[in-house]
Protein backbone atom coordinates (compact mmCIF):
# COMPACT_ATOMS: atom_id res chain seq x y z
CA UNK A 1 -22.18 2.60 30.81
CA UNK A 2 -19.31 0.87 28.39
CA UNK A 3 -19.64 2.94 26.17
CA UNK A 4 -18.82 6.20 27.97
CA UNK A 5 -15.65 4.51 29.87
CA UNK A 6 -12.79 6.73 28.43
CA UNK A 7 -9.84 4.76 28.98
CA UNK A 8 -9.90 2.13 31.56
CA UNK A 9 -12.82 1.05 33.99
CA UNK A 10 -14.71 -1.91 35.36
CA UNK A 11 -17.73 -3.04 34.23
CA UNK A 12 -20.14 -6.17 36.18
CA UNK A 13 -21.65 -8.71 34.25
CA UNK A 14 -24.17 -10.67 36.27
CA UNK A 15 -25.56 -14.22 35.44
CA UNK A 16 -29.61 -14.90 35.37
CA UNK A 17 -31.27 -17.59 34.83
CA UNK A 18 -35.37 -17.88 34.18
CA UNK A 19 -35.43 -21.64 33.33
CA UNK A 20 -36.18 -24.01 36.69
CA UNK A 21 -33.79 -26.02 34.98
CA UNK A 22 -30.58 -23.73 35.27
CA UNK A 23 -29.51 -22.36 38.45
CA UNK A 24 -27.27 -19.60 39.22
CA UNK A 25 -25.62 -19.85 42.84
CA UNK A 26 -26.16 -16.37 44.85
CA UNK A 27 -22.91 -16.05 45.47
CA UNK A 28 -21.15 -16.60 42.21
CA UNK A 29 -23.34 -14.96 40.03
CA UNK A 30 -21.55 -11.77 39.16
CA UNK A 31 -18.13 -11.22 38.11
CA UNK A 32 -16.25 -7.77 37.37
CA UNK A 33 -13.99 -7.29 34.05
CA UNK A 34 -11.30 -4.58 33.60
CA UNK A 35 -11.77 -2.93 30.50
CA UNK A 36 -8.97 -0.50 28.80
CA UNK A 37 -10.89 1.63 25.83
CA UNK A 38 -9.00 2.24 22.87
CA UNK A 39 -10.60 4.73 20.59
CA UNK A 40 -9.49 4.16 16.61
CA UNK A 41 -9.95 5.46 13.18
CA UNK A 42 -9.48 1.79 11.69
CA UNK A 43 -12.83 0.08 10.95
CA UNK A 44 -11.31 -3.16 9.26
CA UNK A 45 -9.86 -4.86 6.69
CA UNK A 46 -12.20 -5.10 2.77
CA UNK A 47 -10.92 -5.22 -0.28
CA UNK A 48 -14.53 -5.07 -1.39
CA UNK A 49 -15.06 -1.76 0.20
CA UNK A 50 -11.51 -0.07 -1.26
CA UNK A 51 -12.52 -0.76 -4.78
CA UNK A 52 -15.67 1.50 -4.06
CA UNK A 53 -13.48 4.27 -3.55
CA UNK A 54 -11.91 6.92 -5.66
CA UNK A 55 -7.82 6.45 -6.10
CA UNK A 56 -6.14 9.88 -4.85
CA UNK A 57 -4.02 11.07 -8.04
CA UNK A 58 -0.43 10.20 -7.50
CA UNK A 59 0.67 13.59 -8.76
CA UNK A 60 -0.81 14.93 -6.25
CA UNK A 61 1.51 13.84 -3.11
CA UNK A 62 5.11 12.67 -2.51
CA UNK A 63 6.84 9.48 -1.19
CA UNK A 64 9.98 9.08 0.78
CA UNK A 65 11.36 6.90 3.18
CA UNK A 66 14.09 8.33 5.89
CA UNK A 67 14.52 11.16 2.95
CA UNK A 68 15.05 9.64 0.25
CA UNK A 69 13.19 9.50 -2.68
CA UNK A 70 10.32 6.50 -2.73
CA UNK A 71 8.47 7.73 -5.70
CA UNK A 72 8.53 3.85 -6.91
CA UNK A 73 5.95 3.20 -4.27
CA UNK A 74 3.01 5.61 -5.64
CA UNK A 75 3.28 5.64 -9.82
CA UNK A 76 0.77 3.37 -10.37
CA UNK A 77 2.80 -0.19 -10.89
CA UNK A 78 3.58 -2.95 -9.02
CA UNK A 79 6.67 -3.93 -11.19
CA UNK A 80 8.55 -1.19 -9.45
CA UNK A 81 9.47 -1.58 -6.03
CA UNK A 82 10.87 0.28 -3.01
CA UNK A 83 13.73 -2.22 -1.36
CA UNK A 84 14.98 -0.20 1.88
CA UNK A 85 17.11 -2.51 3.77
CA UNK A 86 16.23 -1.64 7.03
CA UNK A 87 15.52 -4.83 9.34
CA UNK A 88 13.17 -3.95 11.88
CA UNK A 89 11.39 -1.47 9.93
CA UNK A 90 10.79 2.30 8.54
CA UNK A 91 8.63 4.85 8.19
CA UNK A 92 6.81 5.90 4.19
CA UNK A 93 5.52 9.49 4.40
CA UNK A 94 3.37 10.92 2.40
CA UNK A 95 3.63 14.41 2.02
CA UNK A 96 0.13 15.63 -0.39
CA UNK A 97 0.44 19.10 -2.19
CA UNK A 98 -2.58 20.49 0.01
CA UNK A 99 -4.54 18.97 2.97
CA UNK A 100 -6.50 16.22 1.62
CA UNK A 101 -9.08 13.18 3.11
CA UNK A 102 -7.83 9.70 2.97
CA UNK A 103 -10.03 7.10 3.74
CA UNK A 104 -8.16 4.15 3.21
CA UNK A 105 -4.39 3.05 2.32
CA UNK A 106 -4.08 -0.31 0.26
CA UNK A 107 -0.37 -1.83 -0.31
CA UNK A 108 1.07 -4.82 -2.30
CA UNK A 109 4.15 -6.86 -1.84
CA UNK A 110 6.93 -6.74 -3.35
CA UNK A 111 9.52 -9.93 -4.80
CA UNK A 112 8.02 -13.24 -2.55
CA UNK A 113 4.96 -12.50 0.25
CA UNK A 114 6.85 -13.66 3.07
CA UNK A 115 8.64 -9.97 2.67
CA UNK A 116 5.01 -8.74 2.74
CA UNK A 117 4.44 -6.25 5.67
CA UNK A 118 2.09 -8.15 8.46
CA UNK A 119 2.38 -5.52 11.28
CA UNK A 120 1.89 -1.95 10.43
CA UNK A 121 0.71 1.36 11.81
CA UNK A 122 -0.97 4.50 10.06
CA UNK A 123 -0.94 7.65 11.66
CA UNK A 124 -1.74 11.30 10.34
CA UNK A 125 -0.15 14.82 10.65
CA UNK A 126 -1.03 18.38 9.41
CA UNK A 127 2.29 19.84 10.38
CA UNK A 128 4.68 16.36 9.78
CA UNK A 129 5.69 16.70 13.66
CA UNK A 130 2.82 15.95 15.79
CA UNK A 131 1.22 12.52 14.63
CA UNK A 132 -1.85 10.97 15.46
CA UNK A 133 -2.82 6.63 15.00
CA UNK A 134 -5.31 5.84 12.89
CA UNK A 135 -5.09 2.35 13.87
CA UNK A 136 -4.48 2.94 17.65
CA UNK A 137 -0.93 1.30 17.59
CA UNK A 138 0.18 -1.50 15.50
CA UNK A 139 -2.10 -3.82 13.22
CA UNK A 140 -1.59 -7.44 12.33
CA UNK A 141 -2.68 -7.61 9.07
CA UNK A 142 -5.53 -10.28 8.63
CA UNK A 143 -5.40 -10.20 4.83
CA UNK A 144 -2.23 -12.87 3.38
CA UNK A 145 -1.65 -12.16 -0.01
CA UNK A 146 -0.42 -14.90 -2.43
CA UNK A 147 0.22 -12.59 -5.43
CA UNK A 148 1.89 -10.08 -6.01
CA UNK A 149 -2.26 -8.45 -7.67
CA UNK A 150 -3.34 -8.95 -4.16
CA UNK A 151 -3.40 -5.69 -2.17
CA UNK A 152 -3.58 -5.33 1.78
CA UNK A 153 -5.86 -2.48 2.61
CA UNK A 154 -6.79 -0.32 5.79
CA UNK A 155 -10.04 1.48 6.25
CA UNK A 156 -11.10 3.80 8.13
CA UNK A 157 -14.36 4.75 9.41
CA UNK A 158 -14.21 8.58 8.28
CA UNK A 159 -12.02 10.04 6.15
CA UNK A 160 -8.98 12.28 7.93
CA UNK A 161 -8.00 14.95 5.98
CA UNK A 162 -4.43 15.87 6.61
CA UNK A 163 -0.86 16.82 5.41
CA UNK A 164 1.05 14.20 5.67
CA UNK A 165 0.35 10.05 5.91
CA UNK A 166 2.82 7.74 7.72
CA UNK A 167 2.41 3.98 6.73
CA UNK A 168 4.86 2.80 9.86
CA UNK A 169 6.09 -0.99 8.89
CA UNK A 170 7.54 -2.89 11.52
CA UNK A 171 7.78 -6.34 10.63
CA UNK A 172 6.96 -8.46 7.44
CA UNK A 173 5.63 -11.98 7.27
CA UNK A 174 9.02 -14.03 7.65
CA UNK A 175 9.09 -13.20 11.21
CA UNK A 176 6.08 -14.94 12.32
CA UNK A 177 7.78 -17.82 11.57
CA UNK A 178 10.64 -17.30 13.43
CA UNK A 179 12.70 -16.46 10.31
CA UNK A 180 15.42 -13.81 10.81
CA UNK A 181 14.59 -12.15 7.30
CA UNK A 182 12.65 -9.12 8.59
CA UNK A 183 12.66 -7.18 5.56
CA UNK A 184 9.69 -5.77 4.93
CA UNK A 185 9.03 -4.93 1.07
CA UNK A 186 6.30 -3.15 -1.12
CA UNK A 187 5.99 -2.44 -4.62
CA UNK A 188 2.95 0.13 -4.61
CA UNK A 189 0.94 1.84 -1.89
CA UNK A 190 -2.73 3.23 -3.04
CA UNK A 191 -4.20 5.95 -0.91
């Protein structure tokens, strides 16, 4: 019955006991738990799993950030990187030459990994208007890189083939600990 709640509902859970040992009182046996569904692309967090899959060619989609140019963030090195001082957050789209599946997006930090993004989003367009989560909202990131070689990745359990990608950074690592330097910074992003 869980599993065919849509959105919100209210489900009973009821305590049993068959041991002569353990009693349950009559009265306070069953309790009742509001559940709100929410339905994602995003299966986890494995590095192990991204290096099993195939790298899409960079030449074969376009970075940019607010409109300008973020080509740095997709041309295969890490010694480049995308600075966009925007406190808060921004938006990288990807725009790809034809619609194409992506199955997972993989990013690494840029300068020191307290600028590394912790809370991101990932959503999907065909037409670069209408956007759809991947990751149902925002992600905390559970992987904390310590190197610059170490990249963050996002998988997802089926591969979306679309138009555009949206890699929506809101915060970086600074701010959970209370610093006020919220300036998120990569150096590559792998799709």
């Amino acid at each position: 019955a869980v599993k065919n709640i849509t959105s919100t509902g209210v489900a009973a859970i009821s305590l049993a006991s068959n041991s002569a040992d353990i009693a349950t009182g009559a009265n306070n046996n069953t309790y009742y738990v509001v559940i709100n569904k929410k339905v994602t692309n995003f299966k986890g967090q494995s590095t192990g799993e991204l290096a099993s899959l195939n790298l899409i060619p960079y030449s074969s989609f376009e970075a940019t950030v607010d409109g300008y140019d973020a080509s740095d963030l997709a041309d295969g090195s890490t010694k480049t990187e995308f600075w966009y001082w925007n406190s808060g957050g921004y938006d990288v789209i990807f725009s790809f030459n034809e619609a194409t599946p992506v199955k997972a997006l993989g990013y690494y930090f840029a300068s020191y990994a307290g600028y590394c993004p912790d809370v991101v989003e990932i959503l999907t367009s065909n037409d670069g208007n209408t956007w759809t989560s991947q990751t149902g909202g925002k992600v905390t990131t559970s992987v904390v890189p310590s190197r610059k070689t170490d990249i963050v990745p996002f998988e997802f359990y089926s591969a979306i083939t679309c138009n555009y990608l949206m890699l929506r950074v809101y915060s970086c690592f600074w701010t959970s600990y209370g610093s006020d330097y919220d300036w998120p910074a990569i150096s590559e992003v792998n799709l």
